[in-house]
Protein backbone atom coordinates (compact mmCIF):
# COMPACT_ATOMS: atom_id res chain seq x y z
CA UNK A 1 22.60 131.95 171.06
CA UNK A 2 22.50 130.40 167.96
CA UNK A 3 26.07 131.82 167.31
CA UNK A 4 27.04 130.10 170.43
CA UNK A 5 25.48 127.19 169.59
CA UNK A 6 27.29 126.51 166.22
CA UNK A 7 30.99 127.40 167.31
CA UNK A 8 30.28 124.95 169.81
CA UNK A 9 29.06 122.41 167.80
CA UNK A 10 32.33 123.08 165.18
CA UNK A 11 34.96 123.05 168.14
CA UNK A 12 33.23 119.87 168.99
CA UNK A 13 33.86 118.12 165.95
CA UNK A 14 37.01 119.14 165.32
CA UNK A 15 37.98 117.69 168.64
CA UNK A 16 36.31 114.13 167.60
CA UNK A 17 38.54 114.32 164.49
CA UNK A 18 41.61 115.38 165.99
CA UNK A 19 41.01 112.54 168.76
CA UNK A 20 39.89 109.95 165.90
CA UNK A 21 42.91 110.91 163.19
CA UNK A 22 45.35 110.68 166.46
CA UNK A 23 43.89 107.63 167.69
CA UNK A 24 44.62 105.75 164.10
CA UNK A 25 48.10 107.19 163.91
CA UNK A 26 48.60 105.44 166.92
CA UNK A 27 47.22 102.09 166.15
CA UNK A 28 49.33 102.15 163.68
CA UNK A 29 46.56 102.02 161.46
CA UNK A 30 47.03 103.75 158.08
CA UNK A 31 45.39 104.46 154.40
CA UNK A 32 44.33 101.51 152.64
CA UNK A 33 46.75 101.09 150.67
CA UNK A 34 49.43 101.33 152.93
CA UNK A 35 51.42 98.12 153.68
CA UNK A 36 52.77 95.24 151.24
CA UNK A 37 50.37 93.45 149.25
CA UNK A 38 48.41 90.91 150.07
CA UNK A 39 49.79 87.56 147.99
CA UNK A 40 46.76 85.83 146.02
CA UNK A 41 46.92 82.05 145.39
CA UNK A 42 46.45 81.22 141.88
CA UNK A 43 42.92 78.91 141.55
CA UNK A 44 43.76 75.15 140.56
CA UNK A 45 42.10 73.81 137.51
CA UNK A 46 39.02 71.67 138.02
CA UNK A 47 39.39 68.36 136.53
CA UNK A 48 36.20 67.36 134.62
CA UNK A 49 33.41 64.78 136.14
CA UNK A 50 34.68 61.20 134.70
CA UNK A 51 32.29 59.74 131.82
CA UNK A 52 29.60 57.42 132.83
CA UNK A 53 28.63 54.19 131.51
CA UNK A 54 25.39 55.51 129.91
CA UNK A 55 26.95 58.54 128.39
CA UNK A 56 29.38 56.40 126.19
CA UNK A 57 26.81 55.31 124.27
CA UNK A 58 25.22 58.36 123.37
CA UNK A 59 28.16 58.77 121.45
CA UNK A 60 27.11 59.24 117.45
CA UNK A 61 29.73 57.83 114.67
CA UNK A 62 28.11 59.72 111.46
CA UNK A 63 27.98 63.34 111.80
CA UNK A 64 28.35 66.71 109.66
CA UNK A 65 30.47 69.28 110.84
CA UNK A 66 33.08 71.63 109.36
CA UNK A 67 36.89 70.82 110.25
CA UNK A 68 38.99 71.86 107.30
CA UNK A 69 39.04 76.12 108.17
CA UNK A 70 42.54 75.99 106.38
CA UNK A 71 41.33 74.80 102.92
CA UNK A 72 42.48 78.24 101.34
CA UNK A 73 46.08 78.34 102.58
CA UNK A 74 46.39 82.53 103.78
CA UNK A 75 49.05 84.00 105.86
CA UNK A 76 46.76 86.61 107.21
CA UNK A 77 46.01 85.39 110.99
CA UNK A 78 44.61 87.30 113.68
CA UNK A 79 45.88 85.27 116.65
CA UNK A 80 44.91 87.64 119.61
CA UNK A 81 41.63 87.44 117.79
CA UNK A 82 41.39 84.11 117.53
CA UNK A 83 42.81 83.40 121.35
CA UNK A 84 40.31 86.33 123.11
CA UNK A 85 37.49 83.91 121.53
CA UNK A 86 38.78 80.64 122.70
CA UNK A 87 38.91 82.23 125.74
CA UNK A 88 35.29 83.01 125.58
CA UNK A 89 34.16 79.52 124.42
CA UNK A 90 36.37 78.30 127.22
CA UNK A 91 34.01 79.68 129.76
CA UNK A 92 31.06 78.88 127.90
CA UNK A 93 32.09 75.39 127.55
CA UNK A 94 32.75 75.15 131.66
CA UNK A 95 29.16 76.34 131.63
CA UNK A 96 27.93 73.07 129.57
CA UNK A 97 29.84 70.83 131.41
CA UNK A 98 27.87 71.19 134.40
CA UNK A 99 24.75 71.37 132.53
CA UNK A 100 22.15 68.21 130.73
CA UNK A 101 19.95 67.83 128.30
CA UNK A 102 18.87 71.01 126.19
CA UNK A 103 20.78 73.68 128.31
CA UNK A 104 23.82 71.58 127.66
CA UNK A 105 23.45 71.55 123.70
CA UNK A 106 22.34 75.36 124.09
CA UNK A 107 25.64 76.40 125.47
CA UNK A 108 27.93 74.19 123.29
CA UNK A 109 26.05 75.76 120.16
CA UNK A 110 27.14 79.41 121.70
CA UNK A 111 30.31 78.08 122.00
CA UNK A 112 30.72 76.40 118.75
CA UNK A 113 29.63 79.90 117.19
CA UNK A 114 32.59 81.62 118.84
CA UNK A 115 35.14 78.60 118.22
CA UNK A 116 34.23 78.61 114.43
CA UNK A 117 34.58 82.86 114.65
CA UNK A 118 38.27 82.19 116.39
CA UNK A 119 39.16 79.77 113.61
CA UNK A 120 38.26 82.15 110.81
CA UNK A 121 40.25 84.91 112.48
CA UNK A 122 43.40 82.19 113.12
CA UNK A 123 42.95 79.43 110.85
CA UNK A 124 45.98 77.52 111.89
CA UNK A 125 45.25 78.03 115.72
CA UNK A 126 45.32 75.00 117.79
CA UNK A 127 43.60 76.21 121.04
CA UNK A 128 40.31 76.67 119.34
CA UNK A 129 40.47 73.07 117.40
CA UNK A 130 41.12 71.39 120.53
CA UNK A 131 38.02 73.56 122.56
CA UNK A 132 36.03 72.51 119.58
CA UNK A 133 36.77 69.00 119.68
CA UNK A 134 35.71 69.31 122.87
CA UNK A 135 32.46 70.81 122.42
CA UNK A 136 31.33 67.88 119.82
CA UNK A 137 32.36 65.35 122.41
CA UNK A 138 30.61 66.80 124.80
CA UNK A 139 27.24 66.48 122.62
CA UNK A 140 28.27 63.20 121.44
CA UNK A 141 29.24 63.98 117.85
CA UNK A 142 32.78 61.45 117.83
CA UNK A 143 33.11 61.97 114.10
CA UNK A 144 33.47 65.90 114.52
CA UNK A 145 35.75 65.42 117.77
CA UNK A 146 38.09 63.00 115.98
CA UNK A 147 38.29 65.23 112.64
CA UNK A 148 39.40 68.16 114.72
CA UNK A 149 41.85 65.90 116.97
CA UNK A 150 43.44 64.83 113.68
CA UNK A 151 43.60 68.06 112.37
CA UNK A 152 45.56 69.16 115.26
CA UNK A 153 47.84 66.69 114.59
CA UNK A 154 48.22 68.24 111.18
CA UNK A 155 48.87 71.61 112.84
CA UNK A 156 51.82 70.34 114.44
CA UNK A 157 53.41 69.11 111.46
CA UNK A 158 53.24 73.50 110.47
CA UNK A 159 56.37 75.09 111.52
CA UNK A 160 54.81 78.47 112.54
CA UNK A 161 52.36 76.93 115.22
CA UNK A 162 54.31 73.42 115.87
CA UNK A 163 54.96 74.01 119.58
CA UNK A 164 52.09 75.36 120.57
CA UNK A 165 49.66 72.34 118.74
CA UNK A 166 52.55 69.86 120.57
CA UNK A 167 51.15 71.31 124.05
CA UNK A 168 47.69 71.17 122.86
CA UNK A 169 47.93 67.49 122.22
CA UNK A 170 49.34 66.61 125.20
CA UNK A 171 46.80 68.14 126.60
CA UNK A 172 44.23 66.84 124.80
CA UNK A 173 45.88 63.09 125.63
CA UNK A 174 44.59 63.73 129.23
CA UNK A 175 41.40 65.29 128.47
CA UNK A 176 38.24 63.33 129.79
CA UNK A 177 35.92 64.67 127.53
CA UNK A 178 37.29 61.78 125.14
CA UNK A 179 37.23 58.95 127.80
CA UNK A 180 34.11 57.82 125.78
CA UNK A 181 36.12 57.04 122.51
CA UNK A 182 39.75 56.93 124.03
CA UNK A 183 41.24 54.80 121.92
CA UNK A 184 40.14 56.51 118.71
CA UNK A 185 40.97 59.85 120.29
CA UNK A 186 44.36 58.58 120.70
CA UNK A 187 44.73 57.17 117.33
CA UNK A 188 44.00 60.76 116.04
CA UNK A 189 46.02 62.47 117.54
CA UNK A 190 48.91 60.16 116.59
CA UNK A 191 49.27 58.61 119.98
């Protein structure tokens, strides 16, 4: 009986199969993988929150931070280094952006850490200057930002890395993270 039983119960399901596998062969409905690709839209860029009034006066003149990492002129860069933790920072500075108070100088210190780690991998890199002129901005240190915005401007006098610090001052020209000091932003960079 038992015999009986389980025959039964295999000829059963083999039938649901059958009837399922010939019901999505019909549909037209195959593998997962089968079809063209789906095309993904590339995500736009947020623009940063504009400066408020109160915020550009937070905004300290005298302050001590390291700019010069190309003091002891060296041909050994590790740029893929030095552009993985930009990359990094990047995020990290996204992160602050959004952030006040404490949290916000908490998260520019992480990324200042990784920034200074990218510029002693590339010293002559001008994607982690600019980030980290954009940290100190965004914790109010003007000196710092405008040291590193001129020392991009020295970058693209550098034949090996011209182009690339040429893009990175444009872009910098548009940032809004200097809105607070503008004018002295521009003078830096040689605008």
């Amino acid at each position: 009986m038992h015999l009986v039983l389980r025959r039964f119960a295999v000829v059963l399901l083999a039938v649901v199969l059958g009837c399922g596998f010939a019901a999505m062969t019909a549909t037209g409905c195959g593998g997962p993988y089968s079809g063209p690709p789906e095309k993904i839209k590339r995500p736009k860029a947020k623009r940063r929150p504009k400066a408020k009034e109160g915020e550009a006066e937070a905004v300290v003149v005298n302050d001590k931070c390291r700019t010069n990492f190309f003091e002891k002129p060296t041909t050994k860069r590790k740029e893929s280094q030095g552009k993985t933790l930009s990359k990094q920072a990047e995020g990290i500075i996204l992160e602050a952006e959004a952030q006040k108070g404490e949290d916000r100088l908490l998260l520019v210190k992480e990324a200042l850490s990784k920034l200074r780690n990218a510029l002693v991998a590339d010293p002559y890199g001008p994607e982690p200057t600019y980030k980290m002129a954009v940290a100190y901005a965004l914790v109010g240190k003007k000196g710092c930002s405008l040291a590193l915005l001129e020392r991009l401007q020295l970058l693209s006098r550098m034949p090996a890395v011209e182009a690339e610090a040429e893009r990175t001052i444009d872009r910098a020209a548009r940032d809004q993270a200097f809105n607070a000091f503008r004018k002295d932003a521009d003078a830096a960079l040689g605008r």
